[in-house]
C-alpha atoms as a PDB file:
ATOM      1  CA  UNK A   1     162.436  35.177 109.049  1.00  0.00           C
ATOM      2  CA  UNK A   2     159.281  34.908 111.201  1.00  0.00           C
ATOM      3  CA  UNK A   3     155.748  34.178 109.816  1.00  0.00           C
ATOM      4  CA  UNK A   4     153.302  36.703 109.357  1.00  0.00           C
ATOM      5  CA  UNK A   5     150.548  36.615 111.276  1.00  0.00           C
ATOM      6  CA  UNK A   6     148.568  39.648 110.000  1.00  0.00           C
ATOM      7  CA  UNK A   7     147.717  37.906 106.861  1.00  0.00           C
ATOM      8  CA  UNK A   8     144.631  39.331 105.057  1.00  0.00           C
ATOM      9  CA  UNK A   9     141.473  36.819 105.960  1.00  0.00           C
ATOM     10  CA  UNK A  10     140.171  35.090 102.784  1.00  0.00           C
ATOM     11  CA  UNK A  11     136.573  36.519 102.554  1.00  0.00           C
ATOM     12  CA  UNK A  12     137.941  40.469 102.776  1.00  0.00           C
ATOM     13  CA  UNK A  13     140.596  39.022  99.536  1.00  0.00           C
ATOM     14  CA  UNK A  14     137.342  37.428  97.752  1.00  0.00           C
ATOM     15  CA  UNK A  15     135.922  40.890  98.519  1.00  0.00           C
ATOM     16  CA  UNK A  16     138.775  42.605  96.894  1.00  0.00           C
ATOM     17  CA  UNK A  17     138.896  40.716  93.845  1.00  0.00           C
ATOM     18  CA  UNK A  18     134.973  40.594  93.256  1.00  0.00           C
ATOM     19  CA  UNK A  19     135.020  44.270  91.500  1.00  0.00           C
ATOM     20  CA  UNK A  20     136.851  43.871  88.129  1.00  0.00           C
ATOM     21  CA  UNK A  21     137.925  47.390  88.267  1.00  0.00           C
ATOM     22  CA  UNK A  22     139.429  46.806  91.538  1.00  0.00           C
ATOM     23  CA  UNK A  23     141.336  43.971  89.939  1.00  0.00           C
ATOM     24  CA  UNK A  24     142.683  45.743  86.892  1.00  0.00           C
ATOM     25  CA  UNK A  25     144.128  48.563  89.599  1.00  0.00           C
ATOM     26  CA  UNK A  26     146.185  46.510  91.326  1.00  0.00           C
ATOM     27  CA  UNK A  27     147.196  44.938  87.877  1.00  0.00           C
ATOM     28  CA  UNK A  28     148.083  47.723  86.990  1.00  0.00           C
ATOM     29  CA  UNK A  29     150.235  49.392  90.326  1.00  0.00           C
ATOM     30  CA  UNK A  30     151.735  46.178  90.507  1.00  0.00           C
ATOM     31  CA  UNK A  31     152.998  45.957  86.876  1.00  0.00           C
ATOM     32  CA  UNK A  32     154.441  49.656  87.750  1.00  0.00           C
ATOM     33  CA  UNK A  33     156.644  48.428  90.545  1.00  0.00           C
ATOM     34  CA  UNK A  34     156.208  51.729  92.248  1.00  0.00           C
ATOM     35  CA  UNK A  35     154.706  54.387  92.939  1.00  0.00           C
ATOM     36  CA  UNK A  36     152.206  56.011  90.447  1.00  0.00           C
ATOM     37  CA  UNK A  37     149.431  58.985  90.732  1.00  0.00           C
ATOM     38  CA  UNK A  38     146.051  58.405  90.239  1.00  0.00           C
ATOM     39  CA  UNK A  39     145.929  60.075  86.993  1.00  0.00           C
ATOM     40  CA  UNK A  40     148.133  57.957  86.199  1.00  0.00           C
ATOM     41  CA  UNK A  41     146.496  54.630  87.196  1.00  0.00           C
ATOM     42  CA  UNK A  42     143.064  55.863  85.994  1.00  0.00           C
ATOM     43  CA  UNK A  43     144.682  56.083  82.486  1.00  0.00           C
ATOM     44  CA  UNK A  44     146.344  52.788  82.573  1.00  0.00           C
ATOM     45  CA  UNK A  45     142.558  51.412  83.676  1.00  0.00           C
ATOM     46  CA  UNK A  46     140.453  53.200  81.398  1.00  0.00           C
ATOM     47  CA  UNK A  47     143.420  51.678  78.278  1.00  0.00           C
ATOM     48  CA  UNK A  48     142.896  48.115  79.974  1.00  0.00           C
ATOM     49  CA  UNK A  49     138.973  48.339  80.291  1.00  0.00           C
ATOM     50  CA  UNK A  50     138.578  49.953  76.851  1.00  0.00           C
ATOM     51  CA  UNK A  51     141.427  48.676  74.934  1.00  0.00           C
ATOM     52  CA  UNK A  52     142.284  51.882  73.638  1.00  0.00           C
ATOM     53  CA  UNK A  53     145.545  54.108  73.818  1.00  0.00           C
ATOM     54  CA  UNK A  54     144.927  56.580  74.966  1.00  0.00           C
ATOM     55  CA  UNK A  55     141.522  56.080  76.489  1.00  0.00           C
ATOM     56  CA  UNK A  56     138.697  57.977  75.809  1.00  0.00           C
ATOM     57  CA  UNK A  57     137.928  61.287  78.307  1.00  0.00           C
ATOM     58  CA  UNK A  58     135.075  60.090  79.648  1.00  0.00           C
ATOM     59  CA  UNK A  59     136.198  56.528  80.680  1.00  0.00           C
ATOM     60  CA  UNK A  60     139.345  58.202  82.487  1.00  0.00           C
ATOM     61  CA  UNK A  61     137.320  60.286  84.374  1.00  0.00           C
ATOM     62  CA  UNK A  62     134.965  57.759  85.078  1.00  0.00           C
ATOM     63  CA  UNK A  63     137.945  55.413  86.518  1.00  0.00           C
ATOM     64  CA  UNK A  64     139.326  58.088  88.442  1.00  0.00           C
ATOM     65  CA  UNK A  65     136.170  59.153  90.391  1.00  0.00           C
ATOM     66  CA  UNK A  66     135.522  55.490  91.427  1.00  0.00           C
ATOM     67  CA  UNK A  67     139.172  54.922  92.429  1.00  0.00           C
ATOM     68  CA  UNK A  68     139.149  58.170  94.455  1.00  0.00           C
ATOM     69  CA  UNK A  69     135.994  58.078  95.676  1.00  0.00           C
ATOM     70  CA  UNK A  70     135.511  54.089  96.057  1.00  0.00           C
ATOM     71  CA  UNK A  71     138.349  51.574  95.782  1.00  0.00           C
ATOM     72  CA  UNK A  72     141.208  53.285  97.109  1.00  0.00           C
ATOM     73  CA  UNK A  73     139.467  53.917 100.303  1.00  0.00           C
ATOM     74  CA  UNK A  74     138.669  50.559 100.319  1.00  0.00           C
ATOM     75  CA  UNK A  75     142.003  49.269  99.278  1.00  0.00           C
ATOM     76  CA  UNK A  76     143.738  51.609 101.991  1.00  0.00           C
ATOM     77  CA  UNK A  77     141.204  50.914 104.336  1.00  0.00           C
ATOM     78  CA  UNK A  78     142.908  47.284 104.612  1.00  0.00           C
ATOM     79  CA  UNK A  79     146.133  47.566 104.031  1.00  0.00           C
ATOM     80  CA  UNK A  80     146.676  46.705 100.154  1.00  0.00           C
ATOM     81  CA  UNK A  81     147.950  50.161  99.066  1.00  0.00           C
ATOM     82  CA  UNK A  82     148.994  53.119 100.909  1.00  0.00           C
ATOM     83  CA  UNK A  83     147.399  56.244  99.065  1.00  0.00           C
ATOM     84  CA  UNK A  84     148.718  59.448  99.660  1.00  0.00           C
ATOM     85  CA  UNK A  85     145.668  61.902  99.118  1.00  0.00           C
ATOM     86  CA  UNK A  86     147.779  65.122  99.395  1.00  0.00           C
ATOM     87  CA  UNK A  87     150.157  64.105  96.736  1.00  0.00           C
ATOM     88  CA  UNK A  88     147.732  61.370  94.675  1.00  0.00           C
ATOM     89  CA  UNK A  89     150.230  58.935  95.300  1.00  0.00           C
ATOM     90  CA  UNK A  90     149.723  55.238  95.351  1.00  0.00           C
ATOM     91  CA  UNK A  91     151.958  52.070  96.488  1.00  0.00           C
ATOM     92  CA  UNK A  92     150.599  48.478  97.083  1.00  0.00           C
ATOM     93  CA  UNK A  93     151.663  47.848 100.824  1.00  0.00           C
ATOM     94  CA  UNK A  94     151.715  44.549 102.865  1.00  0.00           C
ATOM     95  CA  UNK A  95     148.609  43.448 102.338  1.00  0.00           C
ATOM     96  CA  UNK A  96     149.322  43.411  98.492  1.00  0.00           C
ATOM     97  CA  UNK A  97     151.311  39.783  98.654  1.00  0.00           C
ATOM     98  CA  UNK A  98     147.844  38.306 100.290  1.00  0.00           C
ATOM     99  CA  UNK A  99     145.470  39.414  97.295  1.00  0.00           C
ATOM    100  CA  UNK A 100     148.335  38.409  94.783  1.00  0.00           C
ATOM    101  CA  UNK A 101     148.377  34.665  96.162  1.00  0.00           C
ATOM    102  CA  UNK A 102     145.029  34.278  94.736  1.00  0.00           C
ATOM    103  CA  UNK A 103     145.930  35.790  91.478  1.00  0.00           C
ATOM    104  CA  UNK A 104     148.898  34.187  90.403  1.00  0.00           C
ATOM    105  CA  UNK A 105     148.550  32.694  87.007  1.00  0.00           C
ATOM    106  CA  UNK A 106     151.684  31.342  84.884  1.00  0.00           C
ATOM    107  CA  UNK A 107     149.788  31.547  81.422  1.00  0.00           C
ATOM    108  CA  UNK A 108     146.753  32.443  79.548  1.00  0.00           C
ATOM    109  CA  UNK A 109     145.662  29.168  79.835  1.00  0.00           C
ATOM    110  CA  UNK A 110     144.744  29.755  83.693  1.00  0.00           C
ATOM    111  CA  UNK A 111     147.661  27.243  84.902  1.00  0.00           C
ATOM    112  CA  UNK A 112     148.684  28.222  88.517  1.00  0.00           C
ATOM    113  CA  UNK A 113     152.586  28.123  90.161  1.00  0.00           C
ATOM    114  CA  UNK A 114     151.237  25.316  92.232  1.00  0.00           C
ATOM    115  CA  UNK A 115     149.863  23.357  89.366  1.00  0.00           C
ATOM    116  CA  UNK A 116     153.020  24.214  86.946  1.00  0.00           C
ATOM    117  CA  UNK A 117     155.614  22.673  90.059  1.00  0.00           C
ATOM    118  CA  UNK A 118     153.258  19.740  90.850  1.00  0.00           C
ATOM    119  CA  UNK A 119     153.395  19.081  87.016  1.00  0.00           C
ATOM    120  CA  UNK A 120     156.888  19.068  87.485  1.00  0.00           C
ATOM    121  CA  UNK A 121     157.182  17.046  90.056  1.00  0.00           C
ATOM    122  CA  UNK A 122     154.949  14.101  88.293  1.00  0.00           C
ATOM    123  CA  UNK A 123     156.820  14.198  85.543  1.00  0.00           C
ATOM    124  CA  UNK A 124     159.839  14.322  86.970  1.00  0.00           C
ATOM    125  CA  UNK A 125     159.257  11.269  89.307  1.00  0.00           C
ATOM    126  CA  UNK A 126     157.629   9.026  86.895  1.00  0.00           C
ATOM    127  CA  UNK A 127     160.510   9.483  83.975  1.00  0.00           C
ATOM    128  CA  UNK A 128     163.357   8.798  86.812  1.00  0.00           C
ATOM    129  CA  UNK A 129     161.095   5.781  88.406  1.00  0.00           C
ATOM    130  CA  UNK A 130     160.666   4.487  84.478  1.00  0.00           C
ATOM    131  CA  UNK A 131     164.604   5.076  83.987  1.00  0.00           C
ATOM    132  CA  UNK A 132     165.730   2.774  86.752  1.00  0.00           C
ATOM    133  CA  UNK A 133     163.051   0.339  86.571  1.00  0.00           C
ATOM    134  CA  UNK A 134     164.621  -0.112  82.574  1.00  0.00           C
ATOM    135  CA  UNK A 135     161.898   1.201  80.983  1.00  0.00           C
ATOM    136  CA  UNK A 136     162.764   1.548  77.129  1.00  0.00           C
ATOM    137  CA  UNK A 137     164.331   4.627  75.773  1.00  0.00           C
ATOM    138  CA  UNK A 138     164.572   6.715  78.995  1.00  0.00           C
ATOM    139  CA  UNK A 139     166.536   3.915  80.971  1.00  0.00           C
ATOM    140  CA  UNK A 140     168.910   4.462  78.101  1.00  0.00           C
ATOM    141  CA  UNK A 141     169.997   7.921  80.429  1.00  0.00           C
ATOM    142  CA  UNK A 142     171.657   8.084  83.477  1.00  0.00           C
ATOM    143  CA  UNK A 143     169.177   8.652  85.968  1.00  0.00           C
ATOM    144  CA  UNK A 144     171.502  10.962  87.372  1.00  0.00           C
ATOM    145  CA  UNK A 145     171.147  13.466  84.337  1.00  0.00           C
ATOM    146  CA  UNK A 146     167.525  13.051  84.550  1.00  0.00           C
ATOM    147  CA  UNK A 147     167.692  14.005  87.803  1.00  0.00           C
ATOM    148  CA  UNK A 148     169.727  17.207  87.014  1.00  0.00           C
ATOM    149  CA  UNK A 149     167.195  18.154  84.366  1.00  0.00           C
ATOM    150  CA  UNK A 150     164.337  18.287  86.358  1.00  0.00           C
ATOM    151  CA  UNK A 151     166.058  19.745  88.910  1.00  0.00           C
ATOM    152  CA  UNK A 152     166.760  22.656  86.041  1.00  0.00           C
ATOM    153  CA  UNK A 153     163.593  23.015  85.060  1.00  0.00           C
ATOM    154  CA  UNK A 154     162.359  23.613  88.671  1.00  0.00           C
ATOM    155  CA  UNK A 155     165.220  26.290  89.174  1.00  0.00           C
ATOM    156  CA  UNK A 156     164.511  28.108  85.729  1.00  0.00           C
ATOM    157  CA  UNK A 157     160.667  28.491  86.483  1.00  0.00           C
ATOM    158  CA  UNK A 158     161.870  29.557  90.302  1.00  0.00           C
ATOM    159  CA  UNK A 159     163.855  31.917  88.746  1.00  0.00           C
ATOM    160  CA  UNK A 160     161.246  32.888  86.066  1.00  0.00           C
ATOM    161  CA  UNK A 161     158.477  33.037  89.292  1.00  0.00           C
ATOM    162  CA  UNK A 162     160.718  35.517  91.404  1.00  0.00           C
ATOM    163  CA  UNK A 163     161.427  37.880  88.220  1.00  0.00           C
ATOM    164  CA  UNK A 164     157.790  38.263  87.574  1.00  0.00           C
ATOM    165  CA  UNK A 165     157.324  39.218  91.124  1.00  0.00           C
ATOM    166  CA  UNK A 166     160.733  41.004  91.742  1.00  0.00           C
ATOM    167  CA  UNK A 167     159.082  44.308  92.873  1.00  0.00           C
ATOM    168  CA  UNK A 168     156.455  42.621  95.663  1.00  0.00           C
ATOM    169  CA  UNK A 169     159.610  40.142  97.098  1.00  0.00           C
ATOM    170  CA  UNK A 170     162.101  43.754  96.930  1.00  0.00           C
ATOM    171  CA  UNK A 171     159.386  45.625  98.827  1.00  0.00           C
ATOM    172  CA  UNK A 172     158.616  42.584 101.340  1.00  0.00           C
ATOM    173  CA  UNK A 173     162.746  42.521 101.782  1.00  0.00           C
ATOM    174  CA  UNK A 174     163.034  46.226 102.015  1.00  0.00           C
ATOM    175  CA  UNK A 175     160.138  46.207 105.073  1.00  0.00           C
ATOM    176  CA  UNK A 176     161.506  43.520 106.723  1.00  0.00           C
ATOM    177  CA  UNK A 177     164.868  44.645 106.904  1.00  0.00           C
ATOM    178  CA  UNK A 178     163.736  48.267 108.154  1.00  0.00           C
ATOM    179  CA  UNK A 179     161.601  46.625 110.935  1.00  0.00           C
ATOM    180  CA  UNK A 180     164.408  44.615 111.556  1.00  0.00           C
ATOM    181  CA  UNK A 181     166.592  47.984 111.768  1.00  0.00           C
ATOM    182  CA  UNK A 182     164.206  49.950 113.728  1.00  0.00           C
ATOM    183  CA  UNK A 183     164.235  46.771 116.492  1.00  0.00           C
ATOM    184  CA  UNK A 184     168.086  47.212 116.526  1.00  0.00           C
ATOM    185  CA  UNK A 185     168.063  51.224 117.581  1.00  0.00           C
ATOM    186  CA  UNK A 186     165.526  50.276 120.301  1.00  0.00           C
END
């Protein structure tokens, strides 16, 4: 697989994410997996911003004249989501993967993947080092089984991290693959 080179540039990602509204739309098309109209997304962000199910009127219509008229446009405009105007369609596109890196969050608490596998890592390292340097009660385990356990817990949240972002990694396999195709029949 080659590296992408046409990743978004930081400042035009900070620009993005500066306008909670924009934020909670892409929340909200991402947690679809798909496609969905803009009725429908204005609906999911006027329940989000107002807590309410369904929203009121007047906060759906509000959300849908600033997603049509503003951040779609905008959002388009660089590659995030391709929106259809004819058929009100929206789907996050390539750029989507760039604004999600600075996103990603594990819990409520505001602990990052990077954080969670460095954590892991520590902790991981220090219990074998402790284990075959005798250290009481973990030296009592093969360091062998240690090693297996952490190397568990690294696959499970792996495997956790992939399912919770199974619909941007099938869309980023499904456009290489038919770039990959359309190189082929040249």
């Amino acid at each position: 697989m080659k590296p992408r080179t046409d990743i978004l540039p930081a400042e035009q990602v900070y620009s993005i994410l500066a306008n909670e509204r924009r934020r909670r739309a892409l929340e909200q098309i991402k947690g679809v997996g798909g496609t969905v109209t803009v009725h429908e997304l204005s609906e999911l962000v006027a329940g989000r911003e107002t807590g309410e199910s369904p929203p009121p009127k007047r906060c759906r219509e509000s959300v849908y004249t600033s997603l049509v008229q503003t951040h779609l446009p905008k959002l388009e405009e660089l590659g995030v989501v391709e929106y259809d105007r004819g058929t009100q369609t929206i789907e996050l596109s390539r750029h989507a993967r760039d604004v999600s890196l600075y996103t990603e969050i594990v819990a409520t608490g505001g602990v990052t993947w990077s954080e969670l596998y460095r954590a892991l890592g520590v902790v991981s390292l220090t219990v074998l080092l402790a284990a075959l340097l005798g250290a009481p009660l973990v030296s009592a385990a093969d360091p062998i089984l240690l090693t297996s356990l952490a190397l568990g817990l690294f696959a499970a949240a792996s495997a956790y991290q992939l399912w919770l972002n199974r619909f941007s990694v099938l869309r980023q396999f499904r456009v290489g693959r038919d770039g990959l195709l359309s190189r082929r029949r040249s």
